[in-house]
C-alpha atoms as a PDB file:
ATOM      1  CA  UNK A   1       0.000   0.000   0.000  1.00  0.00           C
ATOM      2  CA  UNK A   2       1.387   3.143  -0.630  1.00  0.00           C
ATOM      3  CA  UNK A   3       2.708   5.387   2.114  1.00  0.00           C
ATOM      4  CA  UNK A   4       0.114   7.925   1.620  1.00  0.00           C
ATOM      5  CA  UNK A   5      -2.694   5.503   2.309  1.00  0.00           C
ATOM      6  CA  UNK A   6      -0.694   3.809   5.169  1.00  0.00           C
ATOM      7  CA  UNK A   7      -0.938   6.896   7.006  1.00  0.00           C
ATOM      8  CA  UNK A   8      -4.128   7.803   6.344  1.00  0.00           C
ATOM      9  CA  UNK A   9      -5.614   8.128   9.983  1.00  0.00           C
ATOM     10  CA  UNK A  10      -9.327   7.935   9.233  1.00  0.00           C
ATOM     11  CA  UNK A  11     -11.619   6.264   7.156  1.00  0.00           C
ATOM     12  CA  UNK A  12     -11.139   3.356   5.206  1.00  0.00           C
ATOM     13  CA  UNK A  13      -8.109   2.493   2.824  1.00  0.00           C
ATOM     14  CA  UNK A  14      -7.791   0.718  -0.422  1.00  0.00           C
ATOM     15  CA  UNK A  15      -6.962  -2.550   0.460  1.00  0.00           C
ATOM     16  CA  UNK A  16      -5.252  -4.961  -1.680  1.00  0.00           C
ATOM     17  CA  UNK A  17      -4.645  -2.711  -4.536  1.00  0.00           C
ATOM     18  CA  UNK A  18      -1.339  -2.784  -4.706  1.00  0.00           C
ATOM     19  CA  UNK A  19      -0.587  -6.045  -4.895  1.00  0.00           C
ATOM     20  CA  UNK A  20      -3.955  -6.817  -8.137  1.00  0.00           C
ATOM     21  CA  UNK A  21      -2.272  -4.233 -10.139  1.00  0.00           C
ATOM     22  CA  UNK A  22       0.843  -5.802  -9.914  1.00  0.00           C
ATOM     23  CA  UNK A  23      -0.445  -8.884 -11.063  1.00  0.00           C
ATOM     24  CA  UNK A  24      -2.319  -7.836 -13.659  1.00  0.00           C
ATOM     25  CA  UNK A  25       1.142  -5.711 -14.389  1.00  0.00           C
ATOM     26  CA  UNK A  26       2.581  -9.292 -14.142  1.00  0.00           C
ATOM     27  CA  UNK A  27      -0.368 -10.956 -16.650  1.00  0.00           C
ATOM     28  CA  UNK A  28       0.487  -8.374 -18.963  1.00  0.00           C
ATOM     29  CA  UNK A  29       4.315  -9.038 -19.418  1.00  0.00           C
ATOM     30  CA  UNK A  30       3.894 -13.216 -19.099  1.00  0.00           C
ATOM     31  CA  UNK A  31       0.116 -14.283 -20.450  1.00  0.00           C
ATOM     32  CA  UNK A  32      -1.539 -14.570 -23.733  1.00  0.00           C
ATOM     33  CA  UNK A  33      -4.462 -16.836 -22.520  1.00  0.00           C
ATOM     34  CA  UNK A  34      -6.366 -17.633 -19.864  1.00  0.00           C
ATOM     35  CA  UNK A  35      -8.454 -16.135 -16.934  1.00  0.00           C
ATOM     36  CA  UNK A  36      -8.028 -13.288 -14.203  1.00  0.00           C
ATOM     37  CA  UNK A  37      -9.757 -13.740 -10.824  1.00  0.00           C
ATOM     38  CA  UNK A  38      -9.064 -11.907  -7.711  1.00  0.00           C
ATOM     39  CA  UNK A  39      -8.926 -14.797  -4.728  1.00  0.00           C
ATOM     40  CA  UNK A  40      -8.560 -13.714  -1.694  1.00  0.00           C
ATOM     41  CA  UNK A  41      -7.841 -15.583   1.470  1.00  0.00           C
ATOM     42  CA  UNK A  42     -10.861 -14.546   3.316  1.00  0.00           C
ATOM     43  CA  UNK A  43     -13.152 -16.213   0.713  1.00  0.00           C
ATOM     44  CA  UNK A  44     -14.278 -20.304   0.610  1.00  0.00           C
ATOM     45  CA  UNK A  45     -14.475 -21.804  -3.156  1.00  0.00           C
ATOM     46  CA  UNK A  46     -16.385 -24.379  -4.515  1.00  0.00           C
ATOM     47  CA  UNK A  47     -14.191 -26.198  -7.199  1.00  0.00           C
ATOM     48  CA  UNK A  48     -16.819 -25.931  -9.854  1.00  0.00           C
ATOM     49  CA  UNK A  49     -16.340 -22.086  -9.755  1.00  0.00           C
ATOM     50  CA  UNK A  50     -12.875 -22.346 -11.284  1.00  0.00           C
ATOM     51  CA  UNK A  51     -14.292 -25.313 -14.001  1.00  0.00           C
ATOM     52  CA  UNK A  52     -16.332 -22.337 -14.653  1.00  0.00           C
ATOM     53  CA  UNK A  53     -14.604 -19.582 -15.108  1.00  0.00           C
ATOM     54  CA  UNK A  54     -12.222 -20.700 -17.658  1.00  0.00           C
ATOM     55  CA  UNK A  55     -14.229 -20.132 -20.571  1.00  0.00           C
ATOM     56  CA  UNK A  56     -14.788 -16.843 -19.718  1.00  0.00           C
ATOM     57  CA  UNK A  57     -14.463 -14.931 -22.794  1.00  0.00           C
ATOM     58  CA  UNK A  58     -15.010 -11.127 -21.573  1.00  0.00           C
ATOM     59  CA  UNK A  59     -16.476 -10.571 -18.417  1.00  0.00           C
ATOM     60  CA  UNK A  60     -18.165 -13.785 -16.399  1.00  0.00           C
ATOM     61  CA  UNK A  61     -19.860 -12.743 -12.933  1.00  0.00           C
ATOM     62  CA  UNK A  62     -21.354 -14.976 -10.727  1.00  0.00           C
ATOM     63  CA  UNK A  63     -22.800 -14.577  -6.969  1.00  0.00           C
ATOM     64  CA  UNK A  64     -21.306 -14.425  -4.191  1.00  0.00           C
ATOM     65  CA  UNK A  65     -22.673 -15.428  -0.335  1.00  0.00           C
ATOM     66  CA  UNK A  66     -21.639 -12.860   2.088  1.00  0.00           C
ATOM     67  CA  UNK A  67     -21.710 -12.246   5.503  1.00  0.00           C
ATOM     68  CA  UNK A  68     -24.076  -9.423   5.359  1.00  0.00           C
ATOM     69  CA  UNK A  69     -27.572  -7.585   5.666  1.00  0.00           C
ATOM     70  CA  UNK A  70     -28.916  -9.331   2.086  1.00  0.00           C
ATOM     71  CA  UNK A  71     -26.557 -12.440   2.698  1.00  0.00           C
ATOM     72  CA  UNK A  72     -25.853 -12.317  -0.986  1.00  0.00           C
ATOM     73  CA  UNK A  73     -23.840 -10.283  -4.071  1.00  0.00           C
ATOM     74  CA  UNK A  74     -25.093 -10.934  -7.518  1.00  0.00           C
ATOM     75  CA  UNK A  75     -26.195  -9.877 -11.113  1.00  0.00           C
ATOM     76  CA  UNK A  76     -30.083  -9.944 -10.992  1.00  0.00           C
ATOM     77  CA  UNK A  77     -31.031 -12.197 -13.854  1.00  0.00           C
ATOM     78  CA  UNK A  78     -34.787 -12.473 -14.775  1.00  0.00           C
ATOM     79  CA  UNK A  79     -35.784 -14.225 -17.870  1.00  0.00           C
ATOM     80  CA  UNK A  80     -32.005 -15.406 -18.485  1.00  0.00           C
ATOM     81  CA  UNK A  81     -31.450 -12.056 -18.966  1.00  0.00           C
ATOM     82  CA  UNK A  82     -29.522  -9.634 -16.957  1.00  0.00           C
ATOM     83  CA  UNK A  83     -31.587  -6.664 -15.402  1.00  0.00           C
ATOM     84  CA  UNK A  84     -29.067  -5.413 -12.980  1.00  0.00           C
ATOM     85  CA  UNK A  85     -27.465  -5.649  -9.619  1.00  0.00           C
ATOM     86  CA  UNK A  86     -28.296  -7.051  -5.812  1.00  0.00           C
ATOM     87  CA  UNK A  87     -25.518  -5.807  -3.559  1.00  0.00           C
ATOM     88  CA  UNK A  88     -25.994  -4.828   0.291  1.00  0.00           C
ATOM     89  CA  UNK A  89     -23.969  -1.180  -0.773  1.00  0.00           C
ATOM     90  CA  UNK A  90     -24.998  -0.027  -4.158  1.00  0.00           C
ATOM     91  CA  UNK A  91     -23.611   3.318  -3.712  1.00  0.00           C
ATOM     92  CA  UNK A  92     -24.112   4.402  -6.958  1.00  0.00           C
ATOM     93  CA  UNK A  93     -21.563   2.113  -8.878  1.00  0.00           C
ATOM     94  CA  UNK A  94     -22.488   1.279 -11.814  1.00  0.00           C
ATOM     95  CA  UNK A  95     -20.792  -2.402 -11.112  1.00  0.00           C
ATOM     96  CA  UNK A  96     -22.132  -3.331  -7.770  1.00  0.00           C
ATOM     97  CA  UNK A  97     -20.318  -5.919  -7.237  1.00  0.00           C
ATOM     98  CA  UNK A  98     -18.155  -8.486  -4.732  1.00  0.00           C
ATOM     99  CA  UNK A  99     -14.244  -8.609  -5.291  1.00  0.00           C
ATOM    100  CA  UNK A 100     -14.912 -12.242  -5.578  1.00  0.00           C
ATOM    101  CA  UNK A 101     -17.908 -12.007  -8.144  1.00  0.00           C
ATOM    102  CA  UNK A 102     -16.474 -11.609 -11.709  1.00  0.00           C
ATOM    103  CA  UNK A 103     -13.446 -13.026 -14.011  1.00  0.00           C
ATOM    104  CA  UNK A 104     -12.121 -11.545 -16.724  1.00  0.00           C
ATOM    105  CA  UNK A 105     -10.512 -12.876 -19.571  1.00  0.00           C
ATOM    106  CA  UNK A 106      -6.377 -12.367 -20.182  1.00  0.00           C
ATOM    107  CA  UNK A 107      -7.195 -11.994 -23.904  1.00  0.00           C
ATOM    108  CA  UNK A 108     -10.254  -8.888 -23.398  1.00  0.00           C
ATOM    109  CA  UNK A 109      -8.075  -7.406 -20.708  1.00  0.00           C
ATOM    110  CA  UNK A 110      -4.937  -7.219 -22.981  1.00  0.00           C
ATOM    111  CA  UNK A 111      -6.823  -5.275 -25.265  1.00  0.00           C
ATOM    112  CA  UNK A 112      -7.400  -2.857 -22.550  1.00  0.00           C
ATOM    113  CA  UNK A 113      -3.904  -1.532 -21.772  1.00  0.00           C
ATOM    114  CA  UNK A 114      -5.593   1.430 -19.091  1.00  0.00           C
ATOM    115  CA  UNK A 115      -7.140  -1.448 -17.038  1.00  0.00           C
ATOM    116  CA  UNK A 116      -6.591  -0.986 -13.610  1.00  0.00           C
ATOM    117  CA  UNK A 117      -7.804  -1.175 -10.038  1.00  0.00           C
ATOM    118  CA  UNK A 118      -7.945   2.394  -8.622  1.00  0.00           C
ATOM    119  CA  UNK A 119      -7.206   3.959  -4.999  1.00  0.00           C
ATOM    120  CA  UNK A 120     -10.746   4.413  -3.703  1.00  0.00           C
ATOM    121  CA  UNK A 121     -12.060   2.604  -0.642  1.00  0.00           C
ATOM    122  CA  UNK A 122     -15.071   0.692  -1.712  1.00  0.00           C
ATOM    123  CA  UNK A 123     -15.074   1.340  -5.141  1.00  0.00           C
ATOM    124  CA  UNK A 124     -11.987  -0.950  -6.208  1.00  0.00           C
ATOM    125  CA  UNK A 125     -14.195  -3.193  -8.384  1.00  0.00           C
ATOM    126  CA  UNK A 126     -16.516  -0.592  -9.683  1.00  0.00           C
ATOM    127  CA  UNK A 127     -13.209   1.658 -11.160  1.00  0.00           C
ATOM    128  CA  UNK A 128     -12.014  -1.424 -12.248  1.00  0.00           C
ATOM    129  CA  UNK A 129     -14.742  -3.013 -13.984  1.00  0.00           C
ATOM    130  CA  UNK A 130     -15.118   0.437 -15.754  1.00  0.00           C
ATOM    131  CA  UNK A 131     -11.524   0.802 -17.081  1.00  0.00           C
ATOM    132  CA  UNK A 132     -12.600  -2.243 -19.060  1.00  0.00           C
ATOM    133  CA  UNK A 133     -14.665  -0.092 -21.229  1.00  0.00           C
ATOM    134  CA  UNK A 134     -16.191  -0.400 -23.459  1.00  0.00           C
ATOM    135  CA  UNK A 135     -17.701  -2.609 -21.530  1.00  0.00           C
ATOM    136  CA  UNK A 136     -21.483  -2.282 -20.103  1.00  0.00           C
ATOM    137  CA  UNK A 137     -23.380  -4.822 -17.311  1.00  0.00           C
ATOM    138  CA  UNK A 138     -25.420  -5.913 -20.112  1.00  0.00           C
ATOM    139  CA  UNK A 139     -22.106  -7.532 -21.930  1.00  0.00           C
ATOM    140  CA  UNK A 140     -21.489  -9.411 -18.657  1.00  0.00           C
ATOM    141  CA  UNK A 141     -21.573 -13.375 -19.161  1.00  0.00           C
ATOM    142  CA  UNK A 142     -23.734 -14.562 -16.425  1.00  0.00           C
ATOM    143  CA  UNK A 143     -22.369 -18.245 -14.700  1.00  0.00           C
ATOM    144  CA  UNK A 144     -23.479 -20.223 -11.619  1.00  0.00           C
ATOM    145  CA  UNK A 145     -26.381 -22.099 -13.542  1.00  0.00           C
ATOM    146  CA  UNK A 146     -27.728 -18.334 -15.165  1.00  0.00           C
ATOM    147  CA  UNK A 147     -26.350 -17.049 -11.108  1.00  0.00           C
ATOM    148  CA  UNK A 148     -28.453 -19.435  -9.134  1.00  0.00           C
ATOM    149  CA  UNK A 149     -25.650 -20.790  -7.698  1.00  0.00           C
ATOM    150  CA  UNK A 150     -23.850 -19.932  -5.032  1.00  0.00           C
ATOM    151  CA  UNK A 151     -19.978 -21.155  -6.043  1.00  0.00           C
ATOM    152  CA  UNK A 152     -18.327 -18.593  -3.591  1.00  0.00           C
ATOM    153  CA  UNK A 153     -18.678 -17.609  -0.197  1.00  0.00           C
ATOM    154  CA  UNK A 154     -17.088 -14.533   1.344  1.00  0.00           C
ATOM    155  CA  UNK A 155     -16.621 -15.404   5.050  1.00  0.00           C
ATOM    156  CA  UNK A 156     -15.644 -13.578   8.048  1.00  0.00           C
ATOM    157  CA  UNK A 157     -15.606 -15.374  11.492  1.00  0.00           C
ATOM    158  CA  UNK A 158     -18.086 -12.347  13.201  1.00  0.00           C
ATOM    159  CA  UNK A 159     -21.781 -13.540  14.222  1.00  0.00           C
ATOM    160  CA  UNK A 160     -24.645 -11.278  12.233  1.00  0.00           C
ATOM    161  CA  UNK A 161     -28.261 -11.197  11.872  1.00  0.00           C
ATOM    162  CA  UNK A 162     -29.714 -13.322   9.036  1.00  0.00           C
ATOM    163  CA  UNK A 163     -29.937 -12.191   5.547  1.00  0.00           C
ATOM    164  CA  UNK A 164     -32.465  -9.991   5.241  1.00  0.00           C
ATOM    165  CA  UNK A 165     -35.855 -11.105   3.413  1.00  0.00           C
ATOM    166  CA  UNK A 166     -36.035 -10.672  -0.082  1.00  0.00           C
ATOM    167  CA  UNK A 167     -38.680  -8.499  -1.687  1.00  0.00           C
ATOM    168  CA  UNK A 168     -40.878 -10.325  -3.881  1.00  0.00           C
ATOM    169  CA  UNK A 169     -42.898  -7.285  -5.327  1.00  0.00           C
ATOM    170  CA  UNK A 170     -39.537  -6.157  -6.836  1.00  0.00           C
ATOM    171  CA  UNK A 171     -37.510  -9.585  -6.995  1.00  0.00           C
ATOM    172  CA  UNK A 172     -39.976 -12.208  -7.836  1.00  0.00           C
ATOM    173  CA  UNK A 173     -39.199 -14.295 -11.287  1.00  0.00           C
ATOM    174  CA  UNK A 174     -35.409 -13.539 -10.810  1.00  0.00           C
ATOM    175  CA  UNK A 175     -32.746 -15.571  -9.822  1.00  0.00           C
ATOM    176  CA  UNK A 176     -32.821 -13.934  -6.259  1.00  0.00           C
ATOM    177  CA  UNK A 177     -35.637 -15.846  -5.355  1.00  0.00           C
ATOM    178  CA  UNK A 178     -33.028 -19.309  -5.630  1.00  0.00           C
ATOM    179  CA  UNK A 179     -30.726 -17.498  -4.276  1.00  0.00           C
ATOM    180  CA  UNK A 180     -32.665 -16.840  -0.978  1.00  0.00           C
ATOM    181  CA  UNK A 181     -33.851 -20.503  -1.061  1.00  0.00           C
ATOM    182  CA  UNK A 182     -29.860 -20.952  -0.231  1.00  0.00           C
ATOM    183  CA  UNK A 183     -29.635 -18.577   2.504  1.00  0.00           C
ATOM    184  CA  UNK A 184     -32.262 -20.165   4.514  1.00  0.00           C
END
């Protein structure tokens, strides 16, 4: 992290940026092929997610269980179509989306020479996603079985409530409604 952010006394800081822009820095100078996803150590994987994601061709996204008010990050998918986002902190991103929720492509992103993750708490996936352009959430390929699945879990070892009830008046005839099912 740089120094600046190290110091930074209040708020939160951009975690993990450094070190994702160094391997995409690192993807860019050794790979042709293949597929980019963040792990991280705090996350538990089902194998099938990485039989998945290699045949990613642009952008896959997938949900993601979390440890949160909605218990769940994911493209909304109604019709086998995507129709937007369900995150617990939309904040106005226009990718709403878990650190663990997407894959990208070495091929797309080498066409993309700007890509990078930026500096700003909260919105490293959102900046990111965006210096893919052009790229748009309607380009995203959706995975999980259309993103009824739940393939990866973020998990934190803190007790919360349970995931908050989904609202069928806006929700129903989407994937969310699996989704829940899961989150029991």
């Amino acid at each position: 992290m740089p120094d600046q952010y190290k110091k930074k006394k209040k708020g939160p800081k951009p975690r993990g940026v450094s070190n994702r822009n160094k391997g995409i820095q690192w993807i860019r100078k050794n790979a042709k092929s293949g597929v980019l996803y963040f792990a991280d150590d705090d996350n538990t994987y089902d194998l099938q997610l990485f039989d998945e994601i290699r045949y990613t061709k642009r952008v896959s996204m997938f949900p993601v269980g979390l440890i949160t008010k909605l218990g769940v990050s994911s493209p909304i998918v109604k019709n086998g179509i995507f129709s937007g986002f369900y995150d617990g902190w939309m904040a106005g991103r226009k990718f709403p989306v878990d650190m663990a929720g997407f894959a990208i492509s070495v091929k797309f992103l080498l066409k993309r020479p700007k890509a990078l993750m930026p500096f700003k708490p909260g919105f490293e996936e959102d900046g990111f996603l965006k210096s893919l352009e052009p790229f748009e959430p309607q380009d995203i390929e959706l995975l999980a079985s259309n993103c009824t699945k739940i393939l990866v879990w973020h998990t934190q070892t803190k007790k919360n409530e349970p995931s908050q009830a989904l609202d069928f008046a806006k929700y129903n005839n989407t994937n969310l409604v699996m989704l829940k099912q899961i989150l029991v």
